[in-house]
N, C-alpha and C. Protein backbone atom coordinates (compact mmCIF):
# COMPACT_ATOMS: atom_id res chain seq x y z
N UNK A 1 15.86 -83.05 -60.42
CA UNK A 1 16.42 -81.82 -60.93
C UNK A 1 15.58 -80.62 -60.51
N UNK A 2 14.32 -80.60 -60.59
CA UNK A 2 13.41 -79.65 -60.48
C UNK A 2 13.55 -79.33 -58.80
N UNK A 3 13.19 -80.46 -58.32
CA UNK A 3 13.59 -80.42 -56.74
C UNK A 3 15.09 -79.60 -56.00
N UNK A 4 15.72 -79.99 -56.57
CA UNK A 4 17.17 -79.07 -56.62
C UNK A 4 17.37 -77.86 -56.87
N UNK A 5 16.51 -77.31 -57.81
CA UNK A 5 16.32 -75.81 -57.85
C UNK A 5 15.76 -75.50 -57.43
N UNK A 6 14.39 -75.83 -56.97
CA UNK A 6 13.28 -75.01 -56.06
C UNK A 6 14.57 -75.17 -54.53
N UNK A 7 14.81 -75.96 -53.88
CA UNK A 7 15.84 -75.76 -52.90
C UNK A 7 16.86 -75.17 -53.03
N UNK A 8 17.61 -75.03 -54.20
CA UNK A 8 18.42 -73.82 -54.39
C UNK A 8 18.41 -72.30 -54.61
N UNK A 9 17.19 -72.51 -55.20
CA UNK A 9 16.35 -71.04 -54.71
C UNK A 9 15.97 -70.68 -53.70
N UNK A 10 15.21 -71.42 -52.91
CA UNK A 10 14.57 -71.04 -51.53
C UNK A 10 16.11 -70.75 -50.46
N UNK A 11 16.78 -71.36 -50.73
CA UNK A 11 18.55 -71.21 -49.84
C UNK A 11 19.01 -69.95 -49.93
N UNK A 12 18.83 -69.64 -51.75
CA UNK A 12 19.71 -68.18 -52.19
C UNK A 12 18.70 -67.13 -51.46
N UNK A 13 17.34 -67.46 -51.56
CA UNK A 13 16.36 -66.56 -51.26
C UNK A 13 16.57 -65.44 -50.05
N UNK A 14 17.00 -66.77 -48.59
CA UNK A 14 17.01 -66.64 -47.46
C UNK A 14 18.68 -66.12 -47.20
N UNK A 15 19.33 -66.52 -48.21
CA UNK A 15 20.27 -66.06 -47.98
C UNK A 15 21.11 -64.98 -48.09
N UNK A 16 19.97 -63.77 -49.03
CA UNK A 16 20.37 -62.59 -49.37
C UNK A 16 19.91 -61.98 -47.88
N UNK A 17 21.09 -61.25 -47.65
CA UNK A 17 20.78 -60.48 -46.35
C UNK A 17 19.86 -59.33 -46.40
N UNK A 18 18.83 -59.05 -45.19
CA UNK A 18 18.11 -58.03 -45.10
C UNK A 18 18.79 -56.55 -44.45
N UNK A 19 18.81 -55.53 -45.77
CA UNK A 19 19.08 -54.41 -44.83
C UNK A 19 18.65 -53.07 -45.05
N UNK A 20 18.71 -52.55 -43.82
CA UNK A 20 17.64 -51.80 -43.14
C UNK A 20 18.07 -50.59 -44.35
N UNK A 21 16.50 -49.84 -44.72
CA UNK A 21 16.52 -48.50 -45.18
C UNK A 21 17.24 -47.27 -44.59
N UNK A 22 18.00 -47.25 -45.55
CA UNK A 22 18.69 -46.64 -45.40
C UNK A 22 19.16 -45.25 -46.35
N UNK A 23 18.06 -45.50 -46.98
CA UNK A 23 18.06 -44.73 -48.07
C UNK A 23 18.04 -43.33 -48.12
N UNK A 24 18.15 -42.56 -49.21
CA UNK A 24 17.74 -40.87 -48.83
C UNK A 24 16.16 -40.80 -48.37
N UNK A 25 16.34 -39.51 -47.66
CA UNK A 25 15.15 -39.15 -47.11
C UNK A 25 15.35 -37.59 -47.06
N UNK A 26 13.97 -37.80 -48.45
CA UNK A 26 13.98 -36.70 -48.80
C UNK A 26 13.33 -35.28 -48.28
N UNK A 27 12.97 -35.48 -46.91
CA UNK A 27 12.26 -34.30 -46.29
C UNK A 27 13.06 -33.55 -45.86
N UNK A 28 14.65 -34.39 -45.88
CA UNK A 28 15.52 -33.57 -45.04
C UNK A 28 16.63 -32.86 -46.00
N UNK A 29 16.47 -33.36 -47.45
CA UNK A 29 17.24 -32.45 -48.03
C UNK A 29 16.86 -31.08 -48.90
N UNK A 30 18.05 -30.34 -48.80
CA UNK A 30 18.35 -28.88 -49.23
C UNK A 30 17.64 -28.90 -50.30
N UNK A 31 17.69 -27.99 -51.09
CA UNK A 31 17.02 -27.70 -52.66
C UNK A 31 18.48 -27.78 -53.15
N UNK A 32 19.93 -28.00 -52.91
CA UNK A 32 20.71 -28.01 -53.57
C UNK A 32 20.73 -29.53 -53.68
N UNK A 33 20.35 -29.99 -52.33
CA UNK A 33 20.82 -31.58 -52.44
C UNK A 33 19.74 -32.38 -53.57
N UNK A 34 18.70 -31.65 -53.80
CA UNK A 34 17.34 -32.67 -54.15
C UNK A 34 17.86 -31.73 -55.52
N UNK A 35 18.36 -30.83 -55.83
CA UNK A 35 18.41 -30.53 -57.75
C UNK A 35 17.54 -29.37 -57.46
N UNK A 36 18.17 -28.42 -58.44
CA UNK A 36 17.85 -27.18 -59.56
C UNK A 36 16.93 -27.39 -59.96
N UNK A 37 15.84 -27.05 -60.17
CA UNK A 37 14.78 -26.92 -61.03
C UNK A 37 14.40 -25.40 -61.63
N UNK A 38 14.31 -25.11 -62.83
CA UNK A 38 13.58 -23.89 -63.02
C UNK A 38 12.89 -24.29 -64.40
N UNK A 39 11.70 -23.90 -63.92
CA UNK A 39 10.16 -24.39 -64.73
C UNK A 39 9.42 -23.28 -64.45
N UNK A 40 9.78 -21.93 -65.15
CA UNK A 40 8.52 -20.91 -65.43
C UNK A 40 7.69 -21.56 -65.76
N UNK A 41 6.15 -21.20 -64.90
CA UNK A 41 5.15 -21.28 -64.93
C UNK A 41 4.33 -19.87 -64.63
N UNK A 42 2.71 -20.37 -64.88
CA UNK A 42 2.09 -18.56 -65.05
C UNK A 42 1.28 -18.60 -63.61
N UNK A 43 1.51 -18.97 -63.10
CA UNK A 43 0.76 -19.03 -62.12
C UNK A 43 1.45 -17.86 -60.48
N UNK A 44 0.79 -18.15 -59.35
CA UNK A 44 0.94 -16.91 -58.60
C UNK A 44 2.67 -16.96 -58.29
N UNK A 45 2.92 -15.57 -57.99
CA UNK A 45 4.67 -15.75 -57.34
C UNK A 45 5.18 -16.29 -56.36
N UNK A 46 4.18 -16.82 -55.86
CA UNK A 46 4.03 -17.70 -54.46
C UNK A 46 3.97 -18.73 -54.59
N UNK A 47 3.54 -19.46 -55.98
CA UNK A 47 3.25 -21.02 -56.30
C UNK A 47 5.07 -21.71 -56.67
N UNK A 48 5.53 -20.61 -57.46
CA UNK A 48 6.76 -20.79 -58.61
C UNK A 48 7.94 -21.65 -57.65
N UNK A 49 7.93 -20.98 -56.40
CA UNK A 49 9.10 -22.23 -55.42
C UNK A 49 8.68 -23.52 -55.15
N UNK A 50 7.35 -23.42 -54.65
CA UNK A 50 6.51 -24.56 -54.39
C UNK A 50 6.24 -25.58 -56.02
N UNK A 51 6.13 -25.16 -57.26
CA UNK A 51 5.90 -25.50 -58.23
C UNK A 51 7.47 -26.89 -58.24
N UNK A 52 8.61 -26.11 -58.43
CA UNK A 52 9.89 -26.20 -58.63
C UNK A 52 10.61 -27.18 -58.12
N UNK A 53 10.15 -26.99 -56.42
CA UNK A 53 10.76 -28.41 -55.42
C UNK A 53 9.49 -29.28 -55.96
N UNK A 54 8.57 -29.34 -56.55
CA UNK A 54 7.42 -30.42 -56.75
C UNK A 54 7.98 -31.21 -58.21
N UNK A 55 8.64 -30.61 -58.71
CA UNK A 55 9.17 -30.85 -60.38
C UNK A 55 10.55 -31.95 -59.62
N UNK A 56 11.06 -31.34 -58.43
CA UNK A 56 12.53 -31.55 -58.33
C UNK A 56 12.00 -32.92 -57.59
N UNK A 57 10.80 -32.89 -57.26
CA UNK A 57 10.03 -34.57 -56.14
C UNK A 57 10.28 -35.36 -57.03
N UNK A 58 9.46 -35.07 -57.99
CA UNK A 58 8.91 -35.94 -59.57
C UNK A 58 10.08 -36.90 -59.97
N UNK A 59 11.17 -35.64 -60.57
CA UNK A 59 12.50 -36.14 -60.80
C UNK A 59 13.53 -37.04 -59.70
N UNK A 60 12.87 -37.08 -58.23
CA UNK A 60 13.59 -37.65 -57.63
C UNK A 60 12.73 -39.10 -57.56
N UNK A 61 11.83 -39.03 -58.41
CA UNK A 61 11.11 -40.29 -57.88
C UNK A 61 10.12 -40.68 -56.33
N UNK A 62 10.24 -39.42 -55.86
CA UNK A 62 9.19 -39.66 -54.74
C UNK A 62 7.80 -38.57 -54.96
N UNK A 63 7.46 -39.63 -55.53
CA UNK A 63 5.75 -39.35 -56.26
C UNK A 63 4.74 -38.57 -54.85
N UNK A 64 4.53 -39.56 -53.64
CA UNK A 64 3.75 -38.51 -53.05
C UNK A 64 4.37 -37.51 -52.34
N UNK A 65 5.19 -37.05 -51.76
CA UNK A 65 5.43 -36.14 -51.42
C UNK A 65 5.32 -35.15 -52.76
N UNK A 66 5.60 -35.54 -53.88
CA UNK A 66 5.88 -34.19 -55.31
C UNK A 66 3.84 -33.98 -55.61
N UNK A 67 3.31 -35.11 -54.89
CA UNK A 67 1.73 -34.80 -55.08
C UNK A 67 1.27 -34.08 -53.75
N UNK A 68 1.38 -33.64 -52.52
CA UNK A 68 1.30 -33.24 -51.80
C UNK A 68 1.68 -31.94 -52.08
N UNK A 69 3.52 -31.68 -52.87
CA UNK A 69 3.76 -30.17 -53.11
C UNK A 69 2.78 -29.51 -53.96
N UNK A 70 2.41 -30.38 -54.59
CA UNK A 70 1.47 -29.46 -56.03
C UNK A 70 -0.03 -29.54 -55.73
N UNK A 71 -0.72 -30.77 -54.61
CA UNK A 71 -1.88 -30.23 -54.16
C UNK A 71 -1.72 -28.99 -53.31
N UNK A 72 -0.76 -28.88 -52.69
CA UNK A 72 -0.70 -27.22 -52.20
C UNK A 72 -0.85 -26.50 -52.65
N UNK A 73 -0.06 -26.23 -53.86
CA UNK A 73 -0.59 -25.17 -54.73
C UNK A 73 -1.56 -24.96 -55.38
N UNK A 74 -2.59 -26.09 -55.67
CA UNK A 74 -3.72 -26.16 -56.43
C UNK A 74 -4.94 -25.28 -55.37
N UNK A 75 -4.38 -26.14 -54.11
CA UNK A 75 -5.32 -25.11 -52.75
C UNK A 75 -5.15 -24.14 -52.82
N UNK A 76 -4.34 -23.14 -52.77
CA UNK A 76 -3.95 -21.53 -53.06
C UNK A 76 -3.98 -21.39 -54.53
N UNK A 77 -3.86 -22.03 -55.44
CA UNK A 77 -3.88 -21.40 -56.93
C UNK A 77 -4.73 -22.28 -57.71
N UNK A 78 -6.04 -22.61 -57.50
CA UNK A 78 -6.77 -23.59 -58.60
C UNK A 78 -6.88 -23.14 -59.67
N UNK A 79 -6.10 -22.13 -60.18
CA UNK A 79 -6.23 -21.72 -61.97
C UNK A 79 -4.91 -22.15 -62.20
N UNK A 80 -4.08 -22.72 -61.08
CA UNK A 80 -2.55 -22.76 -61.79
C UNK A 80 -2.51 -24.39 -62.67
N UNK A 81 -3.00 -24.37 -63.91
CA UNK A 81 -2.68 -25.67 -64.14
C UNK A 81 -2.14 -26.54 -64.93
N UNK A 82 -0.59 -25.98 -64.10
CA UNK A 82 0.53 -27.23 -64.35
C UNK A 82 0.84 -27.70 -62.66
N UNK A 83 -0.51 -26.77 -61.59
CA UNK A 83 -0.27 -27.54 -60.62
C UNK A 83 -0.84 -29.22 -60.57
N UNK A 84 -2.10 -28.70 -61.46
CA UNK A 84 -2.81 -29.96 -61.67
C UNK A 84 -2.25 -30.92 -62.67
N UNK A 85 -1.29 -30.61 -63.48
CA UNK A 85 -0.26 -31.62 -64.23
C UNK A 85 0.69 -32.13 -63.48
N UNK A 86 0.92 -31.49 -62.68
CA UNK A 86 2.16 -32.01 -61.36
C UNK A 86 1.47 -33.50 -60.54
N UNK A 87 -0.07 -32.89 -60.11
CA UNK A 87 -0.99 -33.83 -59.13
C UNK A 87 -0.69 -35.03 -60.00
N UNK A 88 -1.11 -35.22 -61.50
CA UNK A 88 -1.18 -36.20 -62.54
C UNK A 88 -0.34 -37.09 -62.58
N UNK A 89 1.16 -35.94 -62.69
CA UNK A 89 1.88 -36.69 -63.08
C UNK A 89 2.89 -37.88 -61.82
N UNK A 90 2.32 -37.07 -60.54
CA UNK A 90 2.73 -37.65 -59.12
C UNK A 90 1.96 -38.86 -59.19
N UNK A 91 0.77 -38.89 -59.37
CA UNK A 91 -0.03 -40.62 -59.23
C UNK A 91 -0.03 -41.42 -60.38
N UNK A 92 1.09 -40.94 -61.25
CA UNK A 92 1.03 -42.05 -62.61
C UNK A 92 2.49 -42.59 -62.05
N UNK A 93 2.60 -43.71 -62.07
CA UNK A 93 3.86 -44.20 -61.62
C UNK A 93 4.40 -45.26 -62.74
N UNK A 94 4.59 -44.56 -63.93
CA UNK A 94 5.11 -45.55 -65.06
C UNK A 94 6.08 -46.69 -64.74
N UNK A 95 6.97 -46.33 -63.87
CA UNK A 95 7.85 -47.08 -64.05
C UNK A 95 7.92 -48.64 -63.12
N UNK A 96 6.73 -48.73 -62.64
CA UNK A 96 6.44 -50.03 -62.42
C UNK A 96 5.18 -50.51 -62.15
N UNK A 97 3.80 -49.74 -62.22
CA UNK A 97 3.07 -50.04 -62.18
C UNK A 97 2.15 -49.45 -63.62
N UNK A 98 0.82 -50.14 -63.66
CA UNK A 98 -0.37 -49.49 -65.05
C UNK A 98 -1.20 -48.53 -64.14
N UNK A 99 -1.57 -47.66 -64.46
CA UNK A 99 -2.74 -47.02 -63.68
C UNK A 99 -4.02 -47.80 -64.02
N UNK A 100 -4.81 -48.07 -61.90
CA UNK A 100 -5.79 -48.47 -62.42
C UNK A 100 -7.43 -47.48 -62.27
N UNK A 101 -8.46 -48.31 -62.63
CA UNK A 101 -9.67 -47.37 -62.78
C UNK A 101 -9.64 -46.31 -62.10
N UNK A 102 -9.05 -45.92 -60.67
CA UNK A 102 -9.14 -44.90 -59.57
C UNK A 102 -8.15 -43.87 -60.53
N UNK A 103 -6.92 -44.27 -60.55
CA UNK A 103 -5.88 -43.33 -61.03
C UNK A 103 -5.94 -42.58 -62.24
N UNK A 104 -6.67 -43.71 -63.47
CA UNK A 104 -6.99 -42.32 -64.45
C UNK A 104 -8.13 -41.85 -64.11
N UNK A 105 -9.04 -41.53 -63.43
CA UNK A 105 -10.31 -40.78 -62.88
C UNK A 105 -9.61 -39.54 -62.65
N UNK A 106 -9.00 -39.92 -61.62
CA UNK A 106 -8.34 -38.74 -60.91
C UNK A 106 -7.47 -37.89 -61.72
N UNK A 107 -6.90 -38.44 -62.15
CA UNK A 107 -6.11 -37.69 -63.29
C UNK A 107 -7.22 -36.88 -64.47
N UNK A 108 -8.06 -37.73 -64.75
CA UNK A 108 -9.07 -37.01 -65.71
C UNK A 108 -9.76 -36.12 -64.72
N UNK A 109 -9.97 -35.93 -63.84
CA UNK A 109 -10.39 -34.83 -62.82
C UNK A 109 -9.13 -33.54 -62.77
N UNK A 110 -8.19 -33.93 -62.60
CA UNK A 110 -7.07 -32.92 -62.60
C UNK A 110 -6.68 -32.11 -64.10
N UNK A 111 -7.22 -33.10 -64.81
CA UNK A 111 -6.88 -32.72 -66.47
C UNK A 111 -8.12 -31.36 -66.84
């Protein structure tokens, strides 16, 4: 019996087809396509677009690129900090992993 399922698994395994990514890719979409965001923040008038598509990363689920938008702004605005809540909240990846020793450091550095 046991034998029968490990072979019926390994069959189904091989037998789910592989296919290619195909997924969104998000460098190439609009600010209409990736979502609205408006998140006043106090920081420079120059950060607030850059802030916004980094909120709209977050919400799309692509963590580093939304940590890349908001280390930008931290480079031009290191007092802005909900840029550094953005950095935080880009390398905490709740939804399938724990943060380990590196990730809350860093985060306690950004905090």
């Amino acid at each position: 019996m046991k034998r029968s399922a490990l072979w019926l698994a390994g069959l189904l395994l091989f037998a789910i087809p592989v296919v290619a990514d195909e997924g969104q890719h998000h460098e190439d979409l609009s600010p209409e396509q990736l979502g609205t965001v408006h998140f006043r923040v106090s920081c420079t008038a120059l950060a607030q677009k850059s802030f916004e598509r980094g909120v709209a990363l977050l919400h799309s689920f692509w963590y580093e690129e939304g940590e890349k938008q908001f280390e930008l702004i931290v480079k031009d605005d290191p007092k802005c900090a909900m840029a550094h809540w953005g950095v935080t909240m880009s390398i905490w990846h709740q939804l399938w992993n724990q943060p380990n020793a590196e990730t809350i450091k860093r985060g306690s550095v950004e905090v």
